[in-house]
Protein backbone atom coordinates (compact mmCIF):
# COMPACT_ATOMS: atom_id res chain seq x y z
CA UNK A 1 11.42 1.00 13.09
CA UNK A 2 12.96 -2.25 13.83
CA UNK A 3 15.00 -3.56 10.44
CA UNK A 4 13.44 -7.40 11.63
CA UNK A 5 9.83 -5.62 11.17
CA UNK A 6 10.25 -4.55 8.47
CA UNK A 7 11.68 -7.04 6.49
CA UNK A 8 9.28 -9.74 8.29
CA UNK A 9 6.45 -7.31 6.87
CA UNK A 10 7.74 -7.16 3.57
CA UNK A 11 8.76 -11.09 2.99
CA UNK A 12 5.15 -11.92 1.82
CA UNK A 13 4.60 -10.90 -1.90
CA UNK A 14 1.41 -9.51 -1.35
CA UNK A 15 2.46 -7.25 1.47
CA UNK A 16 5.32 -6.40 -0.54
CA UNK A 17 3.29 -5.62 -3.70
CA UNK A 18 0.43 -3.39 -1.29
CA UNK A 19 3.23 -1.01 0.28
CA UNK A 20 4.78 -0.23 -2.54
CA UNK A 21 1.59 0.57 -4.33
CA UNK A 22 0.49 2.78 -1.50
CA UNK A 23 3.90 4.31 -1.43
CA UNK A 24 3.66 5.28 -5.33
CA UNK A 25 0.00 6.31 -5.31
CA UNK A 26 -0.25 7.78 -2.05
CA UNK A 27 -2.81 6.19 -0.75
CA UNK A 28 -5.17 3.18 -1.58
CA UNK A 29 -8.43 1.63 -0.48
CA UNK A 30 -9.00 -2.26 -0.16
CA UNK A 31 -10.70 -2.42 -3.54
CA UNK A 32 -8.48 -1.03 -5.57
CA UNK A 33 -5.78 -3.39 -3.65
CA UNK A 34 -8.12 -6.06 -4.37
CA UNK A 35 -8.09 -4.92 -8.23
CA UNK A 36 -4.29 -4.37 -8.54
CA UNK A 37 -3.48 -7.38 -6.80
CA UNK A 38 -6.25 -9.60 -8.41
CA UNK A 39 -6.39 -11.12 -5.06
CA UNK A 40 -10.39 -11.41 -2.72
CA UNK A 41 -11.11 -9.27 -0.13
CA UNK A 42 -10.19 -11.39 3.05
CA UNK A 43 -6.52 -11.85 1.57
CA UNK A 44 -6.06 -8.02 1.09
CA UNK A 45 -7.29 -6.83 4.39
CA UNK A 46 -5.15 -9.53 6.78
CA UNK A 47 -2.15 -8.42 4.64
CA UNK A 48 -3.09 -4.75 5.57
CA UNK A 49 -3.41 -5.68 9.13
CA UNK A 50 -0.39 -7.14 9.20
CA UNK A 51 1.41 -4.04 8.04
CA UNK A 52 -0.55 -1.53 9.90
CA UNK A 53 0.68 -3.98 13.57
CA UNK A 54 3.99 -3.82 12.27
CA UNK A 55 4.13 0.15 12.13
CA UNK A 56 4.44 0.51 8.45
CA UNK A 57 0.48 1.79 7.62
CA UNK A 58 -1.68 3.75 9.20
CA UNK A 59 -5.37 4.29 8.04
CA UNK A 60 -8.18 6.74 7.60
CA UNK A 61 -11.93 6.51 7.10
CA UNK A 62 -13.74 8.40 4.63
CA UNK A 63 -17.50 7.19 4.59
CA UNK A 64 -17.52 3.79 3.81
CA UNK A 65 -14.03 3.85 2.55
CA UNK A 66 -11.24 3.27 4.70
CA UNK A 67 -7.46 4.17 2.97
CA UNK A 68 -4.49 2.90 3.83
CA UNK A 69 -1.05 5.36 3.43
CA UNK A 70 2.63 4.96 5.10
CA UNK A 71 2.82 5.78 8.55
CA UNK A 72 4.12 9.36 8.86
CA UNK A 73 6.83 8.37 11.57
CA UNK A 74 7.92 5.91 9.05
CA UNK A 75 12.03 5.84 9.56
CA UNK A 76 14.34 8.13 6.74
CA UNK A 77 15.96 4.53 5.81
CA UNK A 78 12.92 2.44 5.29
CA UNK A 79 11.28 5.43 3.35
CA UNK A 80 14.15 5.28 1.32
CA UNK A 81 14.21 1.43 1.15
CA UNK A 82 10.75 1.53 -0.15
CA UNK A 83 11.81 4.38 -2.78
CA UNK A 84 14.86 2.41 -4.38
CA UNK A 85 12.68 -0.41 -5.07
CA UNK A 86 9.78 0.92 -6.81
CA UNK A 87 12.25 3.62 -8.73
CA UNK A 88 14.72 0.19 -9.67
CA UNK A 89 12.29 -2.21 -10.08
CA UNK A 90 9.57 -0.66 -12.21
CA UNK A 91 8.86 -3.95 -13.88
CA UNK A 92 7.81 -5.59 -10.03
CA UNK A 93 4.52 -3.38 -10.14
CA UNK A 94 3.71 -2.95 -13.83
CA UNK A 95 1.16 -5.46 -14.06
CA UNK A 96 -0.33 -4.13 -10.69
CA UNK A 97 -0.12 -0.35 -11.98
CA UNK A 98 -1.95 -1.45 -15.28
CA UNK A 99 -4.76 -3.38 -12.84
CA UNK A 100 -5.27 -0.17 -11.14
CA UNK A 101 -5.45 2.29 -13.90
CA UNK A 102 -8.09 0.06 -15.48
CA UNK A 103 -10.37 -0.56 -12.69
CA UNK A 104 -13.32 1.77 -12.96
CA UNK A 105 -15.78 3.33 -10.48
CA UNK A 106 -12.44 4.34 -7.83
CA UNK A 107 -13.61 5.57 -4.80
CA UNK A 108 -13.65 9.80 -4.85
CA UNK A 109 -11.04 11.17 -2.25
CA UNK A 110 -11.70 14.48 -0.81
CA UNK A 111 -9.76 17.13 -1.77
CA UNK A 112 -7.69 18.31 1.26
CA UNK A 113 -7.60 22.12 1.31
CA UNK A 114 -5.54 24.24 3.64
């Protein structure tokens, strides 16, 4: 990964505030973006976009869900980048986190099995 992608990708405050709330929960779905971030659909998903073209998401479909985790090629550094901030900063996401936990009806994951 190109430090210039990255740090293009992560200027905006939303795109900021989405990867680092994948990154702690794993793996989120526009709607509970949209309820974290108290931010409308349209805003949400050109944000993703923008971070899944710049290498940083990758996506999978699961019925009429699509989630949205970290790229698994994702460099050591910018993994680690990504970890200092959210284990530094826990104030940045607090508000976010507290959105999330309260939002109701989340979509059901599978559960993987071996």
């Amino acid at each position: 990964m190109n430090p210039l992608t990255l740090f293009k990708c992560l200027s905006d405050d939303t795109r900021l505030r989405c990867i680092l709330l994948i990154k702690d929960q794993g793996e989120l779905c526009v709607c509970e973006l949209m309820q974290a971030l108290e931010q409308i659909q349209p805003k949400v998903s050109r944000n993703l976009a923008q971070l899944k073209s710049g290498g940083l998401l990758s996506s999978r479909k699961q019925g009429q869900w699509v989630y949205y985790h970290l790229c698994d090629d994702l460099d050591v550094w910018a993994n680690e980048l990504l970890n200092a901030t959210i284990e530094s900063c826990p104030d940045f996401l607090a508000e976010n986190l507290r959105n999330l936990n309260n939002m109701g009806d989340r979509p059901e994951r599978v559960s993987l099995c071996c």
